[in-house]
N, C-alpha and C. Protein backbone atom coordinates (compact mmCIF):
# COMPACT_ATOMS: atom_id res chain seq x y z
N UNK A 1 -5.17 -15.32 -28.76
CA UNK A 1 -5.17 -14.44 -27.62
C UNK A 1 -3.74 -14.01 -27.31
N UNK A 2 -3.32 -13.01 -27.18
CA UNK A 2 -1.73 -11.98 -26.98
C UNK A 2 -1.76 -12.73 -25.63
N UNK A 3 -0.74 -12.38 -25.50
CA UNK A 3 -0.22 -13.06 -23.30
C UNK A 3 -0.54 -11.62 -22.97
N UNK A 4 -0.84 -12.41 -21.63
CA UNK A 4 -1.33 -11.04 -20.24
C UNK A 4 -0.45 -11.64 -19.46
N UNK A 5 0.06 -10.38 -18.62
CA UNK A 5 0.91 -10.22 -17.54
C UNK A 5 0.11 -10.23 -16.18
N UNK A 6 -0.30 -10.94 -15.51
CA UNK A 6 -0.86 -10.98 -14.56
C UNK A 6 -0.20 -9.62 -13.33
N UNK A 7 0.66 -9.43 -13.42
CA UNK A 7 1.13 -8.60 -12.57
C UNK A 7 2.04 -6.97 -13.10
N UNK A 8 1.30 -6.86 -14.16
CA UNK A 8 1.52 -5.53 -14.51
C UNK A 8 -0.24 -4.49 -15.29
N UNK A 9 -0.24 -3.28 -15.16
CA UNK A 9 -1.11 -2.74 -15.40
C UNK A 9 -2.17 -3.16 -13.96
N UNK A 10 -1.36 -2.88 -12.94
CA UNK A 10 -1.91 -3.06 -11.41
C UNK A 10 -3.28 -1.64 -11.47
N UNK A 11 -4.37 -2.04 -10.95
CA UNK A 11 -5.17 -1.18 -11.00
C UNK A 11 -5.17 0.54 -9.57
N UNK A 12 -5.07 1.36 -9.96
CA UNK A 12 -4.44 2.36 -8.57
C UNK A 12 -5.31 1.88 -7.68
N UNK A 13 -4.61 2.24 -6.55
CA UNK A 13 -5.92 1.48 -5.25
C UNK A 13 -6.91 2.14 -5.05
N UNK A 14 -8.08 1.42 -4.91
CA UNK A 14 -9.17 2.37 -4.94
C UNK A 14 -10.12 1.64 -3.04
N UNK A 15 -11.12 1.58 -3.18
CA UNK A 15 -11.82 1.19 -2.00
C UNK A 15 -12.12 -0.05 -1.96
N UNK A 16 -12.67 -0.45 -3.05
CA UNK A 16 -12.92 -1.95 -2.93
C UNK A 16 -12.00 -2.73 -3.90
N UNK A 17 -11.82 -3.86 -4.00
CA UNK A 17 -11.17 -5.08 -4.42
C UNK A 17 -11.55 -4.65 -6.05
N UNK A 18 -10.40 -5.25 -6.72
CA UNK A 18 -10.71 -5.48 -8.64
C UNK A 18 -10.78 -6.63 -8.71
N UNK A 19 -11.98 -7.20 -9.50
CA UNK A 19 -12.02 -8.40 -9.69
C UNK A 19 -11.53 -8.77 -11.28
N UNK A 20 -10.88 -8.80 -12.17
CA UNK A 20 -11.35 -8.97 -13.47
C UNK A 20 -11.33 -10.56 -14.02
N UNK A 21 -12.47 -10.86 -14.37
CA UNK A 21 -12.52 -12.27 -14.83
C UNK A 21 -12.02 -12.40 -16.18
N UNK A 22 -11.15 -12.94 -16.30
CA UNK A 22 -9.97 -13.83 -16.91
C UNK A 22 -10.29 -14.46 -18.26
N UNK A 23 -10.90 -15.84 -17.99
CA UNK A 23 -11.93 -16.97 -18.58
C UNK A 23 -12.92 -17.05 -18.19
N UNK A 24 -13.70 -17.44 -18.60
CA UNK A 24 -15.29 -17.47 -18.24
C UNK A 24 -15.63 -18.87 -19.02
N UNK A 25 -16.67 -19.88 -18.67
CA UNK A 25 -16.86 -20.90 -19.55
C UNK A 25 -17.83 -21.82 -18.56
N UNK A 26 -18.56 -22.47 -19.13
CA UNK A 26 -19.90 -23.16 -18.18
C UNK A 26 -19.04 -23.67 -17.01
N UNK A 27 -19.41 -23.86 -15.73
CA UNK A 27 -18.27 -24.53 -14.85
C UNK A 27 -17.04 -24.09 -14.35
N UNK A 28 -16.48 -22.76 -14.83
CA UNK A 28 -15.16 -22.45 -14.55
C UNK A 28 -15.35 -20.58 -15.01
N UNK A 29 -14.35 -20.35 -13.91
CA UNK A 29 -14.30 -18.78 -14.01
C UNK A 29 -12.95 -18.58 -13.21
N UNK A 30 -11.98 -17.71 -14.08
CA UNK A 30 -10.81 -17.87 -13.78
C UNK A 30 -10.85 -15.99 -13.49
N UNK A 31 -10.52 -15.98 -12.49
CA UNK A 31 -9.96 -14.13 -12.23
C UNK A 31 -8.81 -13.41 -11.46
N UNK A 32 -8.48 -12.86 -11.92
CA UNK A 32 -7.52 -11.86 -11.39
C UNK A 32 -7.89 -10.69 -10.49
N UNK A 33 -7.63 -11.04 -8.87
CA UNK A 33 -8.08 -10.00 -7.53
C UNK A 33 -6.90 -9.57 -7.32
N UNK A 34 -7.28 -7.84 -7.18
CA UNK A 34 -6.26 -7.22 -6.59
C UNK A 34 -6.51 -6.44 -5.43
N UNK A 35 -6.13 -6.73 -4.45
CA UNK A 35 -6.33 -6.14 -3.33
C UNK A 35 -5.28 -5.31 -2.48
N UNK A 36 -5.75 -3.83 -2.04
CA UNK A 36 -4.88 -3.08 -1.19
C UNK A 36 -5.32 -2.81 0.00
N UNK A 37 -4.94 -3.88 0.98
CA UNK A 37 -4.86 -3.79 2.15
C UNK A 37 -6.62 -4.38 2.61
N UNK A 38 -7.55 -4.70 1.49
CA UNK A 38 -8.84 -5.50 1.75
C UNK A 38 -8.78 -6.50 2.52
N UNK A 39 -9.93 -7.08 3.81
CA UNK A 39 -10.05 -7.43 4.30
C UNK A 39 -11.69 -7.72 4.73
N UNK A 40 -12.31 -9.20 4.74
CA UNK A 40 -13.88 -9.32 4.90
C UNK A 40 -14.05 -8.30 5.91
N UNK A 41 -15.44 -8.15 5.92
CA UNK A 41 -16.21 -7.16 6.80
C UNK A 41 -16.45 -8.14 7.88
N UNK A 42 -16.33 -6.91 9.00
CA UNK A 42 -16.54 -8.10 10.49
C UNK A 42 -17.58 -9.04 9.94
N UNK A 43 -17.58 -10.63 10.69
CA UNK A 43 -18.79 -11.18 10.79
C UNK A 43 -18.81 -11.83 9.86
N UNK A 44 -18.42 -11.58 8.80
CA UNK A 44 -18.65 -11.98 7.28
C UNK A 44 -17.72 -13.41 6.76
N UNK A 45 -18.07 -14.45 6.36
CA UNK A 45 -17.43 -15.45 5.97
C UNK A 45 -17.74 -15.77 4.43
N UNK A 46 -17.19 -15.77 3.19
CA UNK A 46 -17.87 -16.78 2.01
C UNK A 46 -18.28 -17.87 2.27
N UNK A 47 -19.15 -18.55 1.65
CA UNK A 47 -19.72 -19.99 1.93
C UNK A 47 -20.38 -19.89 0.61
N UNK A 48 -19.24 -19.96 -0.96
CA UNK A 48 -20.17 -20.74 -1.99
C UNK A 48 -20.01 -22.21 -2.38
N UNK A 49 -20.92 -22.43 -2.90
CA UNK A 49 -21.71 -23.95 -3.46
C UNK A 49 -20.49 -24.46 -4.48
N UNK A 50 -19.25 -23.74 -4.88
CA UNK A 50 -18.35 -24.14 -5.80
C UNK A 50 -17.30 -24.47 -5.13
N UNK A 51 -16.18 -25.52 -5.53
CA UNK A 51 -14.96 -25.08 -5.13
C UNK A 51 -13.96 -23.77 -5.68
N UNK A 52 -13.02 -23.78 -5.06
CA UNK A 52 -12.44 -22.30 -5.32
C UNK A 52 -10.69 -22.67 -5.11
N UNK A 53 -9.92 -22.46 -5.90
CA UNK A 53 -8.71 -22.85 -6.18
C UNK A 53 -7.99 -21.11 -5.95
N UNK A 54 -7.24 -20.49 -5.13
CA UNK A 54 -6.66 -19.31 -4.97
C UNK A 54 -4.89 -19.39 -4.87
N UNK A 55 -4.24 -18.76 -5.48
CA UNK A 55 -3.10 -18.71 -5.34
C UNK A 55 -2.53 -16.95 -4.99
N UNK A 56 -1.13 -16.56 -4.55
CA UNK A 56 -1.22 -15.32 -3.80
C UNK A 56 0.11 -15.13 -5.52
N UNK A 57 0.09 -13.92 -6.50
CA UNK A 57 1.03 -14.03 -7.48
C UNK A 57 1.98 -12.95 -6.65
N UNK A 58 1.81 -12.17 -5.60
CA UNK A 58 2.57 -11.36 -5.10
C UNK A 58 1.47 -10.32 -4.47
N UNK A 59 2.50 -10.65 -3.21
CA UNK A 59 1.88 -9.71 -1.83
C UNK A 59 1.64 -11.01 -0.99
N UNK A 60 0.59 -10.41 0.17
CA UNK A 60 0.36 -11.46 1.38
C UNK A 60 -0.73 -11.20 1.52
N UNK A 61 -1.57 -12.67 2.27
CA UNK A 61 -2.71 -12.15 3.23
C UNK A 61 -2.59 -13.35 4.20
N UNK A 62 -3.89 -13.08 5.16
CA UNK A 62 -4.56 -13.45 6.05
C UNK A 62 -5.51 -14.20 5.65
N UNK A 63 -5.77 -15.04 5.86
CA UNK A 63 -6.98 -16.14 5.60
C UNK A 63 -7.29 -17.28 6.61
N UNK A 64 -8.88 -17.19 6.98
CA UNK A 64 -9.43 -17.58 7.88
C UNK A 64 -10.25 -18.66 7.50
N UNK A 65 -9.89 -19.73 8.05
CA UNK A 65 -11.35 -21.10 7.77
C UNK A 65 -12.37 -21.31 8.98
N UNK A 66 -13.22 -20.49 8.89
CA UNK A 66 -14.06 -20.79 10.27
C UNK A 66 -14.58 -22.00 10.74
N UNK A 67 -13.70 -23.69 10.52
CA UNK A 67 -13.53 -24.79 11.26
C UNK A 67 -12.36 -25.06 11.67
N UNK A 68 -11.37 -23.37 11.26
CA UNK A 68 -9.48 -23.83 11.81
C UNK A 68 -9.77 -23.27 13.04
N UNK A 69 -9.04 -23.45 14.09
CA UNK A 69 -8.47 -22.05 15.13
C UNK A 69 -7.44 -21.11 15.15
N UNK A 70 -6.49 -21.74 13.86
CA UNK A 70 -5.56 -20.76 13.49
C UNK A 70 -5.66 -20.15 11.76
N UNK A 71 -5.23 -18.83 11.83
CA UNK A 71 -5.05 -18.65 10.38
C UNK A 71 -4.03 -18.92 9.86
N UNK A 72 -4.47 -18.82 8.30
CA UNK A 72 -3.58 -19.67 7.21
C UNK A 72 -2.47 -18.21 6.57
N UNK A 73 -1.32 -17.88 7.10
CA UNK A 73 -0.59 -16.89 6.36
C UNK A 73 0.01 -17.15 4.94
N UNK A 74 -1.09 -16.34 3.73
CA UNK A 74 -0.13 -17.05 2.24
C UNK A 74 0.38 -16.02 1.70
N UNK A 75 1.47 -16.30 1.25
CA UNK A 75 2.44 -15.33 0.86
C UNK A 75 2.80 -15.64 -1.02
N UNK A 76 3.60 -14.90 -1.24
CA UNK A 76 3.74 -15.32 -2.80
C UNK A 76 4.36 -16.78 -3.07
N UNK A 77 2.96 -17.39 -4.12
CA UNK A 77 3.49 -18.46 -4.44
C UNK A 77 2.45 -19.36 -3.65
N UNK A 78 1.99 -19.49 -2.46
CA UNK A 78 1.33 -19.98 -1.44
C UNK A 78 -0.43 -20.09 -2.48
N UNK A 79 -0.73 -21.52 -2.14
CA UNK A 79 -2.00 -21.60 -2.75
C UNK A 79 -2.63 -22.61 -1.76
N UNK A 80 -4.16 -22.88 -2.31
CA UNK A 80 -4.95 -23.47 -1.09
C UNK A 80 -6.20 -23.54 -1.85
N UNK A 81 -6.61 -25.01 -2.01
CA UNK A 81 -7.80 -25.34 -2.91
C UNK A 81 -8.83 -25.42 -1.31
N UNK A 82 -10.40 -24.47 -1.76
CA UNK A 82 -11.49 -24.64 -0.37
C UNK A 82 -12.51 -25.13 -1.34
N UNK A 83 -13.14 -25.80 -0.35
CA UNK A 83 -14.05 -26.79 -0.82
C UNK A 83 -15.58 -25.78 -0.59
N UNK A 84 -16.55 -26.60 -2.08
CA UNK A 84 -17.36 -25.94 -1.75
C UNK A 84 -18.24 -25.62 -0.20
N UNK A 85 -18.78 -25.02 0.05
CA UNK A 85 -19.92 -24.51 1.69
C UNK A 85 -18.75 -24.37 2.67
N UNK A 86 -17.19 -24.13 2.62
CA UNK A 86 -16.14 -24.49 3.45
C UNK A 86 -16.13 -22.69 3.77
N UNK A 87 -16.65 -22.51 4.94
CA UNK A 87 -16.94 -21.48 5.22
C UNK A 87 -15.17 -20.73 5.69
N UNK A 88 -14.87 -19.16 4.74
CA UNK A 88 -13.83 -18.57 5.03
C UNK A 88 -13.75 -17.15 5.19
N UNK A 89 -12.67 -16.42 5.25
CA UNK A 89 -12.74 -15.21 5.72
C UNK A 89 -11.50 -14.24 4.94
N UNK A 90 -11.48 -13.37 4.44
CA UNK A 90 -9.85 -12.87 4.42
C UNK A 90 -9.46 -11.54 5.51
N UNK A 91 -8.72 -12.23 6.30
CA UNK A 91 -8.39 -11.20 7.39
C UNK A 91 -7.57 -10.17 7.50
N UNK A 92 -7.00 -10.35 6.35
CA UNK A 92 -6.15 -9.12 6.04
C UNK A 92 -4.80 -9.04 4.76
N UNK A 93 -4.45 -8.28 4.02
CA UNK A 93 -4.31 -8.29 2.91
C UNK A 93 -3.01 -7.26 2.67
N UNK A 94 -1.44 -7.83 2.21
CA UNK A 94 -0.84 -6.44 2.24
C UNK A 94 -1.27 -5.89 1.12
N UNK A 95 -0.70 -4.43 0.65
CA UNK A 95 -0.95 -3.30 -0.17
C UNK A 95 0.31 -3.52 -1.67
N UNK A 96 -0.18 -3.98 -2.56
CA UNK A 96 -1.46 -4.63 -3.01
C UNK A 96 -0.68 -6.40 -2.87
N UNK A 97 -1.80 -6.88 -3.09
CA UNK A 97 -1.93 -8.50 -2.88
C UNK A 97 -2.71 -9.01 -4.51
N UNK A 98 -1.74 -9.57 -5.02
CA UNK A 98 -2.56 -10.08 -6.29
C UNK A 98 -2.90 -11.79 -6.26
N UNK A 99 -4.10 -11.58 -6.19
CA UNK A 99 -4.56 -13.12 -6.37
C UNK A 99 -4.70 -13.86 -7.42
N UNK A 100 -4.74 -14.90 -7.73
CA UNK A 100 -5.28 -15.84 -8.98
C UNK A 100 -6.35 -16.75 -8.63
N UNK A 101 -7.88 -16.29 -8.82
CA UNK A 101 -8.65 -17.52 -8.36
C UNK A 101 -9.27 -18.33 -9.32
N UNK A 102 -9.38 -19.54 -9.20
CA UNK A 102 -10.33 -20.63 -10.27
C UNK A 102 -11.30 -20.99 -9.87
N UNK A 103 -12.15 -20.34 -9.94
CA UNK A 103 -14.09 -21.24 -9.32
C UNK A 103 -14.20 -22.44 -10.22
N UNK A 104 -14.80 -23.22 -9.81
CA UNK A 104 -15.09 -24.21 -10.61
C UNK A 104 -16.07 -25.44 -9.99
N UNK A 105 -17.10 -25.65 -10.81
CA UNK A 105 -18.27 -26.37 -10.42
C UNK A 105 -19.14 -26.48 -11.33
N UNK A 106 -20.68 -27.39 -11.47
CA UNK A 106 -21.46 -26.89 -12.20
C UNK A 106 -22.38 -25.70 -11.86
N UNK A 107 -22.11 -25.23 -10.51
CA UNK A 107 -23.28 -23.76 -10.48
C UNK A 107 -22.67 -22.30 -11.26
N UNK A 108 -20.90 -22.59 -11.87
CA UNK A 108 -20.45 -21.25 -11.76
C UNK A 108 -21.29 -20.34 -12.81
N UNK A 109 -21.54 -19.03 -12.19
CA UNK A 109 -22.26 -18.54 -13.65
C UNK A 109 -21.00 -17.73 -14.61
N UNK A 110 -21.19 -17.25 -15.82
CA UNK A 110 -20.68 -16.92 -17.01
C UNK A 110 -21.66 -15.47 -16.50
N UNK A 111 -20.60 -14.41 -16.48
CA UNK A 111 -20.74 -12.78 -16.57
C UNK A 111 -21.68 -12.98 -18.57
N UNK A 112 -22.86 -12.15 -18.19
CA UNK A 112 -22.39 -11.77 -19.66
C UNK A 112 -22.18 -11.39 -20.62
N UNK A 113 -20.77 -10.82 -20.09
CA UNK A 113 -19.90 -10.27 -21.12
C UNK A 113 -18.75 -11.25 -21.48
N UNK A 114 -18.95 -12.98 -20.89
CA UNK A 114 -17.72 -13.52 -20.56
C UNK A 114 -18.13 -14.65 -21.48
C-alpha cells in the first residue's frame, strides 16, 4: 500500500461531512472525516453499540457528552476515546476540521467495498 497523506487532497466543502473509510476489517473501521464548519442537528446525539477512538489532525471542534455539563474543546492533536451507548454531540466544527476516527467492536460492519 503507497502512504496517504491524511491531510492533503482535502475534499472542496460541500454540505455534508466526507467520510472516507480508511481500513475496514471485522471489528475495526478506521476513517478519515472532514468537516467544514459541520455540526449535529439540533436534538441529535450518537449513541453507537461500538467504542469510537477520534483524534482532531487539524482544525477544531466542539464536542458534547450528554452526561458532561461542559463541552470538550479539541483542537489539533487533541483526542478522546467514547465508550460504546456514551451518548454525544458535535457542536461545532472550524472550516475544515480533519478528523481521524477508529470504531472498533464486534458489531462494526465492513462497507462492501471495504
Amino acid at each position: 500500500m503507497d502512504p496517504v497523506n491524511l491531510l492533503e487532497d482535502l475534499p472542496v466543502q460541500a454540505p455534508d461531512e466526507e467520510v472516507s473509510v480508511l481500513v475496514a476489517a471485522p471489528g475495526l473501521r478506521v476513517e478519515r472525516i472532514v468537516s467544514y464548519g459541520h455540526a449535529s442537528p439540533p436534538g441529535f446525539h450518537y449513541d453507537q453499540p461500538h467504542s469510537e477512538w477520534v483524534t482532531v489532525l487539524a482544525g477544531s471542534a466542539d464536542l458534547r457528552f450528554a452526561d458532561e455539563a461542559t463541552l470538550r474543546h479539541l483542537r489539533m492533536g487533541d483526542s478522546v476515546l467514547i465508550a460504546p451507548h456514551r451518548r454525544h454531540r458535535v457542536e461545532r466544527t472550524e472550516s475544515p476540521t480533519v478528523w481521524l476516527a477508529v470504531h472498533f467492536g464486534p458489531d462494526i460492519e465492513v462497507p462492501e467495498d471495504g
